[in-house]
N, C-alpha and C. Protein backbone atom coordinates (compact mmCIF):
# COMPACT_ATOMS: atom_id res chain seq x y z
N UNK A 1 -112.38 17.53 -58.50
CA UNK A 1 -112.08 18.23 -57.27
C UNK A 1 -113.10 17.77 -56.23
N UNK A 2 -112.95 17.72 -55.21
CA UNK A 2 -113.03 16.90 -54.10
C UNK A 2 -113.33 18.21 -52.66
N UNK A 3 -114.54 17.99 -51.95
CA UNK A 3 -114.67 18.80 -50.47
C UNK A 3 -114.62 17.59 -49.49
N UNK A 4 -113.26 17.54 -48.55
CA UNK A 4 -112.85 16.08 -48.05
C UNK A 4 -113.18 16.84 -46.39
N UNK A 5 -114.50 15.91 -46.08
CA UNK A 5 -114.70 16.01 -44.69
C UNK A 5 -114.45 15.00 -43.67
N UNK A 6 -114.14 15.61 -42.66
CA UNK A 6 -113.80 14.62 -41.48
C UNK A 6 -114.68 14.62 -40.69
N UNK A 7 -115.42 13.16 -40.50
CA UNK A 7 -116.66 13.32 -39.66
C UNK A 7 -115.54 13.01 -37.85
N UNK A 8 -117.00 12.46 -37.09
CA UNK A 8 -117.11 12.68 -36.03
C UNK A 8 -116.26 11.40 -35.44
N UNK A 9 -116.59 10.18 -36.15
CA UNK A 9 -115.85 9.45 -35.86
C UNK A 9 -114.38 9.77 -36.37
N UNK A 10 -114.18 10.16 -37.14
CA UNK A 10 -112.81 10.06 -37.73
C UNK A 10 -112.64 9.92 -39.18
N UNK A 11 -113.30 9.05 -39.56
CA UNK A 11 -113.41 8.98 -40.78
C UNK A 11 -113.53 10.10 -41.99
N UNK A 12 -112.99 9.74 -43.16
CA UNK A 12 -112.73 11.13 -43.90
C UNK A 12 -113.76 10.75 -45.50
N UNK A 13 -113.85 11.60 -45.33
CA UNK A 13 -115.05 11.32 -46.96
C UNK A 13 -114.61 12.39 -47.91
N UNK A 14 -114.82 12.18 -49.39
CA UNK A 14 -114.36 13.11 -50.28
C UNK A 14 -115.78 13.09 -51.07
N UNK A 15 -116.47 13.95 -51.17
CA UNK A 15 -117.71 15.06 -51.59
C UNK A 15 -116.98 15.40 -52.76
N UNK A 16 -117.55 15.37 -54.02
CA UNK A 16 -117.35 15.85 -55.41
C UNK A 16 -117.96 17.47 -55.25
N UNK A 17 -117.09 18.49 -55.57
CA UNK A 17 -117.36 19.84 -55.89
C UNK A 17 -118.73 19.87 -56.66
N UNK A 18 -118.62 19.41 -58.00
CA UNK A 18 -119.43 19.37 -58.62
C UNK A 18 -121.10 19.31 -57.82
N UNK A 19 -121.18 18.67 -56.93
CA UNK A 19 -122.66 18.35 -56.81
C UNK A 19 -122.90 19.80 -55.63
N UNK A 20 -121.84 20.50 -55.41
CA UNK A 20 -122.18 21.59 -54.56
C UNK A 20 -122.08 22.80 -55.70
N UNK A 21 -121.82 22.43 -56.49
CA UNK A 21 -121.93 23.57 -57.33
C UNK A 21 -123.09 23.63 -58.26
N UNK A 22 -123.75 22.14 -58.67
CA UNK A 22 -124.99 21.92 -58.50
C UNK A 22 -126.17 22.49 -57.98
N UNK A 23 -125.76 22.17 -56.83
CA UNK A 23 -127.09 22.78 -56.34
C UNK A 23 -127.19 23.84 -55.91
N UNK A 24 -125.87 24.84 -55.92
CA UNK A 24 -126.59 26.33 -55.77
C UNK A 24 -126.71 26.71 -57.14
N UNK A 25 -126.06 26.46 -58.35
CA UNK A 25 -127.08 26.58 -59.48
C UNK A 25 -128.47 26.44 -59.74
N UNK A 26 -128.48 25.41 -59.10
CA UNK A 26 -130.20 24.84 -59.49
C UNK A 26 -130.98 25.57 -58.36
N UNK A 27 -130.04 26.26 -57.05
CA UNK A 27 -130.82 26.73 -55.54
C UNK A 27 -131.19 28.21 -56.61
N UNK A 28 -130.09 28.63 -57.06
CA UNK A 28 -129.73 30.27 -57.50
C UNK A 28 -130.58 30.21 -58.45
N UNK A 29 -130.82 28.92 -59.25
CA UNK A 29 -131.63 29.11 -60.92
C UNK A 29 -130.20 30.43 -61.68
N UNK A 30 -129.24 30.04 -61.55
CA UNK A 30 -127.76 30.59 -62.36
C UNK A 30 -127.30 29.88 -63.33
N UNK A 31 -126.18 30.38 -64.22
CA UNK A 31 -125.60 29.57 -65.23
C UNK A 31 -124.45 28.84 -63.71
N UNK A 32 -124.55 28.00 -64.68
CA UNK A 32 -122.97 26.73 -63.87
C UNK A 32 -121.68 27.76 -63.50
N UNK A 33 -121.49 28.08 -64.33
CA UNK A 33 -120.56 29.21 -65.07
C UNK A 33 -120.06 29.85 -63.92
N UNK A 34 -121.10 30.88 -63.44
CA UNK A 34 -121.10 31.70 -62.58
C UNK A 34 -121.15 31.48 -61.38
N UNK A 35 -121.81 29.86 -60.90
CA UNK A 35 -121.23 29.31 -59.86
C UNK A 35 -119.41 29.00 -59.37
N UNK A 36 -119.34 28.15 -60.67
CA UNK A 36 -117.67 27.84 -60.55
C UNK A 36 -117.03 28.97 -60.64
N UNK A 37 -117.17 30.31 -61.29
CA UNK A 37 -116.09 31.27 -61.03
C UNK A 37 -116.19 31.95 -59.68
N UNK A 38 -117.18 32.16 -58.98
CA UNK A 38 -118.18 32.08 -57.74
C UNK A 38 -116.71 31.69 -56.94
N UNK A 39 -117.10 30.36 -56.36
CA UNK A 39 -116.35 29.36 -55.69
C UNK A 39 -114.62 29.73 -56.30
N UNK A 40 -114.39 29.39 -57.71
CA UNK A 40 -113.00 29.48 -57.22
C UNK A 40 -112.41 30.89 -56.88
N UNK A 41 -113.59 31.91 -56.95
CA UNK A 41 -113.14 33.50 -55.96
C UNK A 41 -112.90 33.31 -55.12
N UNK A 42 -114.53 32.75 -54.60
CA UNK A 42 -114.52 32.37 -52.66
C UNK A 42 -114.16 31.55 -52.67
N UNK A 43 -113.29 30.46 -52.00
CA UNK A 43 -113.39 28.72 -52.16
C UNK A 43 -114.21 28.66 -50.52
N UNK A 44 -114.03 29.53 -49.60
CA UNK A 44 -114.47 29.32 -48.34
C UNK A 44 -116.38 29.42 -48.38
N UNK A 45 -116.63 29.91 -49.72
CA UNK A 45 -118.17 30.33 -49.64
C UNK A 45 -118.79 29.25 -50.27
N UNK A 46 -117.77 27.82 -50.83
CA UNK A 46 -118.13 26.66 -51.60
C UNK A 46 -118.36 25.63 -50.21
N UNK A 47 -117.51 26.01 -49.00
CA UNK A 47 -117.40 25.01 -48.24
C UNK A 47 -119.26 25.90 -47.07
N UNK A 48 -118.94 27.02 -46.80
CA UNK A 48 -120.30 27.51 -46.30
C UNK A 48 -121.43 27.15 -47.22
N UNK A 49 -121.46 27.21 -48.19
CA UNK A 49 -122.79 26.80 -48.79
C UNK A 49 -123.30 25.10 -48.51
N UNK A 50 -121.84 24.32 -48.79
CA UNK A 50 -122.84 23.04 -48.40
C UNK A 50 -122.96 22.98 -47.23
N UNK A 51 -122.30 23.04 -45.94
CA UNK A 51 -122.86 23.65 -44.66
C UNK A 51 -124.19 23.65 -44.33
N UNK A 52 -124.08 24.74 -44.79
CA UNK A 52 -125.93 25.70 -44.78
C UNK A 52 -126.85 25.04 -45.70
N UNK A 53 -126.81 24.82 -46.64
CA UNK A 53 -127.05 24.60 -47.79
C UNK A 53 -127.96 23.22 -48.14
N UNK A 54 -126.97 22.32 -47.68
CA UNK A 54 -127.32 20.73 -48.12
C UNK A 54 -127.28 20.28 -46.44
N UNK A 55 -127.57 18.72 -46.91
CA UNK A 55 -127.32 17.99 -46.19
C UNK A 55 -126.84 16.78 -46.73
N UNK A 56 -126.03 15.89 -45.17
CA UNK A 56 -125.56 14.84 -46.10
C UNK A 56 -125.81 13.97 -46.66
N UNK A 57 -127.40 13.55 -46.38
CA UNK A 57 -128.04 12.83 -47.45
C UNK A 57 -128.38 13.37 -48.71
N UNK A 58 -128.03 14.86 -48.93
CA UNK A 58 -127.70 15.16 -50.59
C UNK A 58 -126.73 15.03 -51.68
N UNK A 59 -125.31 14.11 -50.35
CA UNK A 59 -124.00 13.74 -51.02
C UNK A 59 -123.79 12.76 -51.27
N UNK A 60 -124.26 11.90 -49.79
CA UNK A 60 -123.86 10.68 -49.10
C UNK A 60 -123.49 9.44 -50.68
N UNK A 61 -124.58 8.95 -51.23
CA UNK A 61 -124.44 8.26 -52.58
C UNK A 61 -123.03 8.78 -53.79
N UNK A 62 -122.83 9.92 -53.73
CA UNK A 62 -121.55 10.20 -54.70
C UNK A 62 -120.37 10.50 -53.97
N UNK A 63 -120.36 10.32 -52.35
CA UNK A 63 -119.11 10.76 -51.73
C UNK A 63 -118.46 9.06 -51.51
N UNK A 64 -117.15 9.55 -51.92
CA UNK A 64 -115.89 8.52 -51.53
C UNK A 64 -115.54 8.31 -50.12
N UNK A 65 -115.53 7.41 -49.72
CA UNK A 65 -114.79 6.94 -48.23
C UNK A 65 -113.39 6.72 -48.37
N UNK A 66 -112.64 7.44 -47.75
CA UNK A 66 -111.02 7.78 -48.41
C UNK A 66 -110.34 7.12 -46.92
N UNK A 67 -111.02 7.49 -45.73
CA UNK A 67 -110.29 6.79 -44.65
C UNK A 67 -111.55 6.37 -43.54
N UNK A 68 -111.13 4.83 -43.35
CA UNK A 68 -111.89 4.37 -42.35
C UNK A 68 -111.83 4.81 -41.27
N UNK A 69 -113.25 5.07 -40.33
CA UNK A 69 -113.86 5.12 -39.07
C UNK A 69 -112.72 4.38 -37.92
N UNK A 70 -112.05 5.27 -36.75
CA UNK A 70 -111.46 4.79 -36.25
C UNK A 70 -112.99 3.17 -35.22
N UNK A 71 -111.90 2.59 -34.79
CA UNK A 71 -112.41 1.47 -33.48
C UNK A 71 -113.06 2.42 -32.28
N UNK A 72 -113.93 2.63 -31.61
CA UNK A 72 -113.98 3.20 -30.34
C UNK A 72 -113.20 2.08 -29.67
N UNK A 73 -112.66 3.21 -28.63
CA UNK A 73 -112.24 2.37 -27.62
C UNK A 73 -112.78 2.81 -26.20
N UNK A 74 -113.28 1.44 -25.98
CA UNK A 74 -114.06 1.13 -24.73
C UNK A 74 -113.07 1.37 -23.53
N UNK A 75 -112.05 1.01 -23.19
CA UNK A 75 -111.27 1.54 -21.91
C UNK A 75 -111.17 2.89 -21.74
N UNK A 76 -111.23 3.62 -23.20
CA UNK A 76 -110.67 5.11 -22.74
C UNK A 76 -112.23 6.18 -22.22
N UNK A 77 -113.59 5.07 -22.92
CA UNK A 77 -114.71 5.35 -22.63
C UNK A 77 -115.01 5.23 -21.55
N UNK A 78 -114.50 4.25 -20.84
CA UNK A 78 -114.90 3.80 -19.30
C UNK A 78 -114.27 4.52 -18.21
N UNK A 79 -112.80 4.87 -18.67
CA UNK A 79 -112.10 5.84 -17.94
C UNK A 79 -112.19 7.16 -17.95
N UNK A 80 -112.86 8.00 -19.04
CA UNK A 80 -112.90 9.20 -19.37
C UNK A 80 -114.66 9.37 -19.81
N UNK A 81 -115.34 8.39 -19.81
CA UNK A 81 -116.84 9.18 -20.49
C UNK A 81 -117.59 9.55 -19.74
N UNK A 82 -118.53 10.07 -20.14
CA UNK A 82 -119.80 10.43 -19.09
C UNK A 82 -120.41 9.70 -18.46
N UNK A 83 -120.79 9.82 -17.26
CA UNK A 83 -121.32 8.93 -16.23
C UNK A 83 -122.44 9.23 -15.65
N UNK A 84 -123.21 8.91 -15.09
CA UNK A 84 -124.46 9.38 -14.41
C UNK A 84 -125.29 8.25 -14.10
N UNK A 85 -126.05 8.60 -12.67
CA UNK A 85 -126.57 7.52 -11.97
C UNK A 85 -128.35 7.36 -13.05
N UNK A 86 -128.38 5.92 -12.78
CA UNK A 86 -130.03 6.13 -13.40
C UNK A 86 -130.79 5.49 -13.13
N UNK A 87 -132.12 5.46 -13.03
CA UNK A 87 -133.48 4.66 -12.04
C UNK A 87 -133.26 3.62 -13.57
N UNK A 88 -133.63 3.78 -14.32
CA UNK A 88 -133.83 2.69 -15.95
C UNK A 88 -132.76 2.72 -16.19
N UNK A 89 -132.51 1.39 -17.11
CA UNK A 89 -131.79 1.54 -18.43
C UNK A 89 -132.34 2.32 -19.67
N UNK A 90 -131.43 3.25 -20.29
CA UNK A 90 -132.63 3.75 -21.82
C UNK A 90 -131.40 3.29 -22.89
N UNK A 91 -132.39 4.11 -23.96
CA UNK A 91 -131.42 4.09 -25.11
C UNK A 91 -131.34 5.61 -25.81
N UNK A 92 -130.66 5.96 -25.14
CA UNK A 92 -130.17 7.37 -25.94
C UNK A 92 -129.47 7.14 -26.82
């Protein structure tokens, strides 16, 4: 079982349950047990915990890339993005 997020670009990643059930075991010091019956009560308190919980460099290595990162597109950036005058160039 699979927590399939959609980042910012677009792209979709599939997060193994398991490693979120992990670590509020190991957060809780609980049996496994009582995590997984936990979660499949709540399933919404499996998706708040890694939220709050983790981060995505605590997934990133065991999560699947299920759909590629769309292209930006530069015309719709140029026509629609943020603009603003500036003394420098930076790098934000």
């Amino acid at each position: 079982m699979y927590l399939q997020v959609t980042m910012d670009d677009e792209s979709v990643w599939n997060v193994p349950v398991d490693l979120i059930i992990d670590d509020r075991t190991d957060t809780r010091e609980c049996e496994r047990e009582e995590t997984e019956k936990y979660f499949k009560q709540y399933p919404d308190e499996l998706i708040d915990w890694a939220e709050n919980n983790m981060n995505w460099e605590d997934v990133v290595e065991s999560s699947v890339l299920v759909k590629e990162p769309n292209e930006p597109s530069y015309q719709d950036g140029w026509v629609n993005g943020e603009k603003k005058i500036v003394e420098e160039p930076t790098n934000e």
